[in-house]
Protein backbone atom coordinates (compact mmCIF):
# COMPACT_ATOMS: atom_id res chain seq x y z
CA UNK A 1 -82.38 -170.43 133.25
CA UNK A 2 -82.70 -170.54 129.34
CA UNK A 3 -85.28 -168.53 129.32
CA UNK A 4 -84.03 -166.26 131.91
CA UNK A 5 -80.99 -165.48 129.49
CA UNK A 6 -83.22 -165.21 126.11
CA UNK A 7 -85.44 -162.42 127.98
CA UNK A 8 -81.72 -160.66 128.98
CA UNK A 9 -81.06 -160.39 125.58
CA UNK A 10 -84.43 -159.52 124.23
CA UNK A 11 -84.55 -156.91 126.59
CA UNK A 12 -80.83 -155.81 125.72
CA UNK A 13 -81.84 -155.62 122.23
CA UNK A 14 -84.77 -153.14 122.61
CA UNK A 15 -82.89 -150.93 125.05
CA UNK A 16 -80.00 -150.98 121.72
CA UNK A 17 -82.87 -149.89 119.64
CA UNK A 18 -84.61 -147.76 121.55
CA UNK A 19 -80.89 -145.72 121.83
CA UNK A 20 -80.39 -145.87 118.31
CA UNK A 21 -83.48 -144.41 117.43
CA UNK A 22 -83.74 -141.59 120.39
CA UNK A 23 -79.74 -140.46 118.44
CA UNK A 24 -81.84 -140.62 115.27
CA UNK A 25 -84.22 -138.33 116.60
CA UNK A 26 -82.36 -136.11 118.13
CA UNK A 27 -79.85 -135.70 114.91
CA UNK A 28 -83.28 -135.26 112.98
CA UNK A 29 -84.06 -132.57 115.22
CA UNK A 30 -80.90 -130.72 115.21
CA UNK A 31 -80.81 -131.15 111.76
CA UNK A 32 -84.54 -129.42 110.76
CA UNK A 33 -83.32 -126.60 113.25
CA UNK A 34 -80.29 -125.96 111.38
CA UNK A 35 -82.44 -125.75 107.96
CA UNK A 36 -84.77 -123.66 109.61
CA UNK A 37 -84.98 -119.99 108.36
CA UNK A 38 -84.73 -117.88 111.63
CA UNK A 39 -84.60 -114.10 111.13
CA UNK A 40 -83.23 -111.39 113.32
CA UNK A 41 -84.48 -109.09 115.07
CA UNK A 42 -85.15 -105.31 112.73
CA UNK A 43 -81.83 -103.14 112.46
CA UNK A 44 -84.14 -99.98 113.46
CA UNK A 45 -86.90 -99.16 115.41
CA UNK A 46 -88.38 -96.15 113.33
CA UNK A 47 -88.86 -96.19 110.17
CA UNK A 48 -86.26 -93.22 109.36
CA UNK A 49 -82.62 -92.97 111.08
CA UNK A 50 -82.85 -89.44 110.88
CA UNK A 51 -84.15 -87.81 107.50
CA UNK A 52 -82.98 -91.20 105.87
CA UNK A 53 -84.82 -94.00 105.15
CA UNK A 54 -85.04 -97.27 107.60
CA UNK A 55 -85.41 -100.88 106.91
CA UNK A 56 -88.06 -101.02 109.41
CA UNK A 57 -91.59 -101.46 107.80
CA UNK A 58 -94.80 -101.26 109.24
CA UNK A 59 -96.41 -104.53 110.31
CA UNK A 60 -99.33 -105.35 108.25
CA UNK A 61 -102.89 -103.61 109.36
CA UNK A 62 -100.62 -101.20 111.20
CA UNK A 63 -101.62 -97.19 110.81
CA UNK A 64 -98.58 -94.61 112.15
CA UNK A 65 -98.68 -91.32 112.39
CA UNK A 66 -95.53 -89.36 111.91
CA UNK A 67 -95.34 -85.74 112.72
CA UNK A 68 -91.78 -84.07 111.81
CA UNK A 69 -91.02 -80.99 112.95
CA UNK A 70 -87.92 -78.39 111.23
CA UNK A 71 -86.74 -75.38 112.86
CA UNK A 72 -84.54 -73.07 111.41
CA UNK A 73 -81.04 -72.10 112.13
CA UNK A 74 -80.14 -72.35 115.62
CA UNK A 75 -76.59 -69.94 114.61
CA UNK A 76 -80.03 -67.34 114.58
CA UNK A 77 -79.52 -67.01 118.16
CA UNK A 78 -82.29 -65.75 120.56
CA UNK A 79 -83.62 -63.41 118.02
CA UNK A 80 -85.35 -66.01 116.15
CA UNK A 81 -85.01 -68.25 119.59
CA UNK A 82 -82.25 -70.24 117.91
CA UNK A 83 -84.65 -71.25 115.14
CA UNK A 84 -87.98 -71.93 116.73
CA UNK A 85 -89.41 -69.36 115.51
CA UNK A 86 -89.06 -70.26 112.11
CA UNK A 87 -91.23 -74.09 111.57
CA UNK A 88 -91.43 -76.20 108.92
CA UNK A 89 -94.17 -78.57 110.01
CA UNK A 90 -94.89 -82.75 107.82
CA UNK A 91 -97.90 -84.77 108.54
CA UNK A 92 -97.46 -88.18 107.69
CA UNK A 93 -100.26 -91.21 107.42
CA UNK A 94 -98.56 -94.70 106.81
CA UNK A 95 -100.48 -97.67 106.77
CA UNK A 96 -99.30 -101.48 105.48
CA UNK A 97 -102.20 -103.14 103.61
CA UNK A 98 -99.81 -106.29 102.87
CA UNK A 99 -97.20 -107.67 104.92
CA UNK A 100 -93.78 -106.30 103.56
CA UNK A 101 -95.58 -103.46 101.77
CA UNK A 102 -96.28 -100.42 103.34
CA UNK A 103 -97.95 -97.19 101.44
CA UNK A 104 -98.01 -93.32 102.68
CA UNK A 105 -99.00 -89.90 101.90
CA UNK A 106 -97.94 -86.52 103.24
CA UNK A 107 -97.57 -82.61 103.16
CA UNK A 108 -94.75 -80.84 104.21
CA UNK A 109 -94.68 -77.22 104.79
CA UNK A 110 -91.14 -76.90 103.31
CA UNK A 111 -92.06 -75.79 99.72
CA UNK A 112 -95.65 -76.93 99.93
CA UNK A 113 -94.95 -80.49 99.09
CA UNK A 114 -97.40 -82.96 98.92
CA UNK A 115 -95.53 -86.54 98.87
CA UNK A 116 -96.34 -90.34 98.09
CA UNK A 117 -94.26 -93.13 99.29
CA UNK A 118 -94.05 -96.88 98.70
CA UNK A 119 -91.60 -99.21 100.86
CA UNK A 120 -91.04 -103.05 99.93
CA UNK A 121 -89.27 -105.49 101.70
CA UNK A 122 -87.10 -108.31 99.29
CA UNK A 123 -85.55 -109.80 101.76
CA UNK A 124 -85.04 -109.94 105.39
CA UNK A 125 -81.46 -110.89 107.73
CA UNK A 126 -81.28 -114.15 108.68
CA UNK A 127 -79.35 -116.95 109.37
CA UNK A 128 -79.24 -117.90 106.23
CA UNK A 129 -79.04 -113.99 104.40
CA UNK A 130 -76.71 -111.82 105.89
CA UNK A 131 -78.77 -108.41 105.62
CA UNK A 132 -82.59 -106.74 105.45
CA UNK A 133 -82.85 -105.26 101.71
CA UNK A 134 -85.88 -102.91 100.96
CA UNK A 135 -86.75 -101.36 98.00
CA UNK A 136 -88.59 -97.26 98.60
CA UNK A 137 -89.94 -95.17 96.07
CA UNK A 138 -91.11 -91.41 96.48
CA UNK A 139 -93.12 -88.54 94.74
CA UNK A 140 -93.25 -85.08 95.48
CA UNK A 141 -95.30 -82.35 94.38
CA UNK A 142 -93.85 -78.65 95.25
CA UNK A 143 -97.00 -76.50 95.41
CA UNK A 144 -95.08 -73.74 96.29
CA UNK A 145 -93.87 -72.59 92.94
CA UNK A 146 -95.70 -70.03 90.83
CA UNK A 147 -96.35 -69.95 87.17
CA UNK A 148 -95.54 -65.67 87.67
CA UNK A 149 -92.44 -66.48 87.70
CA UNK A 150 -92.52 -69.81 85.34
CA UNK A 151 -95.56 -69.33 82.64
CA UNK A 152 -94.48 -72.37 81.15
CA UNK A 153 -95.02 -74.34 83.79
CA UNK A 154 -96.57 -77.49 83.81
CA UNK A 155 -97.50 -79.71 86.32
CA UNK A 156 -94.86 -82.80 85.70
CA UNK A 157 -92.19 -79.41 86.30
CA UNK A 158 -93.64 -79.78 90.19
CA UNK A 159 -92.58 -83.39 90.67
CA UNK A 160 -89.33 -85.12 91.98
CA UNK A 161 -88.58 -88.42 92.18
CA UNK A 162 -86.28 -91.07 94.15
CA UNK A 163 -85.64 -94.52 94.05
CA UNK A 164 -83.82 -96.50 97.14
CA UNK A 165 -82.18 -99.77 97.77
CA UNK A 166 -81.61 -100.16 101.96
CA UNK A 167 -79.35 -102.20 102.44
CA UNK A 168 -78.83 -103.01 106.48
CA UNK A 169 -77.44 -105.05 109.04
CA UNK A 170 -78.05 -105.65 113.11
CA UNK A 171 -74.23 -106.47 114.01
CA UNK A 172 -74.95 -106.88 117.78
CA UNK A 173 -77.72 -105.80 120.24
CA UNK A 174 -76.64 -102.38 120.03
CA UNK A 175 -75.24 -101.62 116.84
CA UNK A 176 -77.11 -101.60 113.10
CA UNK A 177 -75.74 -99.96 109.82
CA UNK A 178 -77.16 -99.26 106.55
CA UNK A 179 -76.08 -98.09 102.91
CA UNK A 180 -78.49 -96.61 100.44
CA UNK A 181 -77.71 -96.12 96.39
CA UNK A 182 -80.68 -93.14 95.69
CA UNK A 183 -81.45 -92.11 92.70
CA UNK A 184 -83.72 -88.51 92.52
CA UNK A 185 -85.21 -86.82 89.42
CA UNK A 186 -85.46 -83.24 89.41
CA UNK A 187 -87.91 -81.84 86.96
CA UNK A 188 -87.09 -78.55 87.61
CA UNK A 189 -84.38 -76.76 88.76
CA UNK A 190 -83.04 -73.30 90.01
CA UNK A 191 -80.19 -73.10 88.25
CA UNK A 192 -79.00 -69.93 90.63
CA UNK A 193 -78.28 -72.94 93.13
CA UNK A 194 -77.36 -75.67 91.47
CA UNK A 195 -75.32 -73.83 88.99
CA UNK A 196 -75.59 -76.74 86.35
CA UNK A 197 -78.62 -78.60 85.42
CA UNK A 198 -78.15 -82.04 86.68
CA UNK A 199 -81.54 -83.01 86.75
CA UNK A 200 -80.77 -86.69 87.31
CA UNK A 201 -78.79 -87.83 90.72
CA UNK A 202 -76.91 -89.88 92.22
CA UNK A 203 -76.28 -90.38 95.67
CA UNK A 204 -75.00 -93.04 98.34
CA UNK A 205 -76.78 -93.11 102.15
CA UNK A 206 -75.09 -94.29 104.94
CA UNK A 207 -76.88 -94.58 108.40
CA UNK A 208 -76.51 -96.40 112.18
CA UNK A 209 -78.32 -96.69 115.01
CA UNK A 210 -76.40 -97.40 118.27
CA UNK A 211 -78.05 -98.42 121.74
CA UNK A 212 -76.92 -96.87 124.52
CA UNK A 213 -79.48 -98.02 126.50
CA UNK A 214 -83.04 -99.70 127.18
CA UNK A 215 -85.22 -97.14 125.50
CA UNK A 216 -82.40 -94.71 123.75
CA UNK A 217 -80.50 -94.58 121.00
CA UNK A 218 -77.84 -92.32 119.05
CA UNK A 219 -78.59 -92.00 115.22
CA UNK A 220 -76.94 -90.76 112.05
CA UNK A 221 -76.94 -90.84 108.14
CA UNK A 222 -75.58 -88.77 105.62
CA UNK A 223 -75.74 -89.18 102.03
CA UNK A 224 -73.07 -87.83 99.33
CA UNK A 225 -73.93 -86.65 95.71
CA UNK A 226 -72.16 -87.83 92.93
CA UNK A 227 -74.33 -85.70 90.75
CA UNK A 228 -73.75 -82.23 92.76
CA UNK A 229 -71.62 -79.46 90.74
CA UNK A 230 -69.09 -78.07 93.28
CA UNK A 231 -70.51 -74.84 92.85
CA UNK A 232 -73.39 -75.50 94.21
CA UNK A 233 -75.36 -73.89 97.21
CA UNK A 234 -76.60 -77.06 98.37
CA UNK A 235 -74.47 -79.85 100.43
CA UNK A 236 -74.75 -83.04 101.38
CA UNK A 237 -77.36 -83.83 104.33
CA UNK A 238 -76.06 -85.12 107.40
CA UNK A 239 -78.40 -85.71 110.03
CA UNK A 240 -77.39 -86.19 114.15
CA UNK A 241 -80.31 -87.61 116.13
CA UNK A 242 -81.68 -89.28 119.32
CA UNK A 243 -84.30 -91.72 119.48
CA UNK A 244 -86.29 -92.43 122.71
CA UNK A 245 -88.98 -95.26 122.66
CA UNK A 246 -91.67 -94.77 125.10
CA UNK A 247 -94.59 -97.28 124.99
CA UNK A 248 -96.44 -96.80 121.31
CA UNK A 249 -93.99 -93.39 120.98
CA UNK A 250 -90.73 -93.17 119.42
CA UNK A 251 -89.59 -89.76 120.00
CA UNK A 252 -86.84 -88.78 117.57
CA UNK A 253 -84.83 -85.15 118.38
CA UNK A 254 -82.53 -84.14 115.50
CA UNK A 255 -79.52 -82.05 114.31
CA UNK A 256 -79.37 -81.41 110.56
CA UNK A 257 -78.14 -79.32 108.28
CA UNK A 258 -81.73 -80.18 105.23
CA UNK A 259 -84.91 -78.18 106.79
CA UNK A 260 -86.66 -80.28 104.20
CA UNK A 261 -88.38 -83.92 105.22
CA UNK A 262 -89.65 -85.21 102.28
CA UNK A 263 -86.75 -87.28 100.15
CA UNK A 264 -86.28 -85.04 97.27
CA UNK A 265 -85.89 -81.79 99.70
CA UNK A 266 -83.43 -83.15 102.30
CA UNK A 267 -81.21 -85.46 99.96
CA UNK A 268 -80.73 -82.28 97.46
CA UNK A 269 -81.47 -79.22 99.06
CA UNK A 270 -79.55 -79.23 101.77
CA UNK A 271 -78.04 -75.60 102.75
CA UNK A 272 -77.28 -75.68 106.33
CA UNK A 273 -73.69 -76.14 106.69
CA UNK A 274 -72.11 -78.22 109.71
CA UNK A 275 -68.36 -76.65 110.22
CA UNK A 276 -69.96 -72.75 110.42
CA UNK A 277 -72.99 -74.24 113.29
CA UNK A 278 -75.22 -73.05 110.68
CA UNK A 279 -77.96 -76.49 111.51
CA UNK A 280 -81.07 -77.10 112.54
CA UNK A 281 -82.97 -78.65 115.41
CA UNK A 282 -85.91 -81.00 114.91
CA UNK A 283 -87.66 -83.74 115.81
CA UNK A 284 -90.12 -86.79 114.93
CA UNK A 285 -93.11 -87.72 116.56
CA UNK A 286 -94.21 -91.51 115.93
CA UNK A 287 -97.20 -93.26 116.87
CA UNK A 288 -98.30 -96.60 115.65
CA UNK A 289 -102.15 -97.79 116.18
């Protein structure tokens, strides 16, 4: 009977630490899960909103292809087939040697331009960050101009330059926003449409993406400048669009008032104006391999 009771509590005493240590366990557990970096899912799918920038960057040993298309004005009517007649045509290679890094070259038919393009990611959102920063640099060469009309001209006069911060956020399943500070550097200007040299500007991007379904999306960004004189020509691009992912695709048909794709055109030389329906369609053509 003794030894009946000392097995009882032998046996009590391992089930007492055999509890204690499963709590233990389980608290460690909990515990490595909470101090776990988890990140969320990307606040975009393409890598622009519209004519703006994305967070989104291409996964490393990934090659896209991005063919934009411009039209011209559709207030052209069926003259000019509300502006298909008129085409302003980019080719875009992108590839990511690194992961976060991403590299691309292009030429746009607006202006001739031949572009270069880096995008960096910092920092991505997460449970423990609250948004995805990236850092995007650009440089375009306009072709297009002559030296019969500038015999000065030298070749640094062709280039323009920008420099973006994204800054952006997936709020829900269907809802993302981003701000951009841009700076873009001018080297040479028409002063017929700027009326001032400002040769240096600033302006601030704003952007969303919200799901109304599976495979679609409604898009938009705009971007004001500071820097503009308010005589200008130019105004500030604002960009409607719809994206539509289908398989490798992401098919993106826009409204905009910038015929321009590459950064420097569409972020300062902007002419299409929204109140008079004086825009332009256009779409994006995206294909990852």
């Amino acid at each position: 009977m003794y030894t009946t009771k000392i097995k009882s509590l032998f046996i009590a005493f391992l089930l007492s630490i055999s509890g204690t240590a499963q709590d233990d366990l389980l608290n460690e557990l909990d515990n490595e899960t909470k101090n776990t970096k988890q990140f969320d899912l990307p606040a975009f799918k393409a890598m622009q909103i519209g004519n703006l920038q994305s967070t989104k960057i291409a996964e490393k040993g990934d090659l896209y292809l991005i063919v934009a298309h411009r039209f011209g004005s559709i207030k052209d009517g069926i003259d000019e087939f509300f502006g298909l007649d008129q085409a302003n045509t980019k080719i875009q290679l992108l590839y990511s040697f690194w992961d976060g890094i991403q590299l691309s070259l292009s030429r746009d038919s607006f202006e001739k331009t031949y572009s270069g393009t880096a995008k960096i990611s910092i920092t991505k959102q997460s449970n423990r960050f609250p948004v995805n920063l990236v850092g995007y640099a650009s440089t375009d060469i306009n072709s297009e101009i002559k030296t019969a009309n500038y015999p000065e001209l030298r070749f640094s006069d062709r280039m323009s330059h920008s420099l973006q911060l994204l800054a952006s956020r997936r709020f829900s399943k269907k809802l993302s926003l981003q701000l951009a500070p841009i700076y873009v550097r001018q080297n040479l200007q028409d002063i017929n449409f700027t009326k001032a040299r400002n040769h240096n500007q600033f302006l601030m991007g704003i952007g969303g993406r919200l799901k109304v379904s599976k495979r679609m999306s409604i898009n938009l960004d705009y971007a004001y400048n500071f820097s503009k004189d308010k005589n200008s020509v130019y105004k500030n691009p604002l960009t409607l669009g719809i994206d539509i992912e289908t398989g490798g695709h992401v098919f993106q048909l826009l409204f905009s008032n910038a015929r321009g794709t590459n950064d420097s055109a569409f972020l300062t030389k902007a002419q299409g104006d929204w109140s008079k329906g004086n825009i332009s369609f256009g779409f994006n053509v995206v294909r990852v391999f």
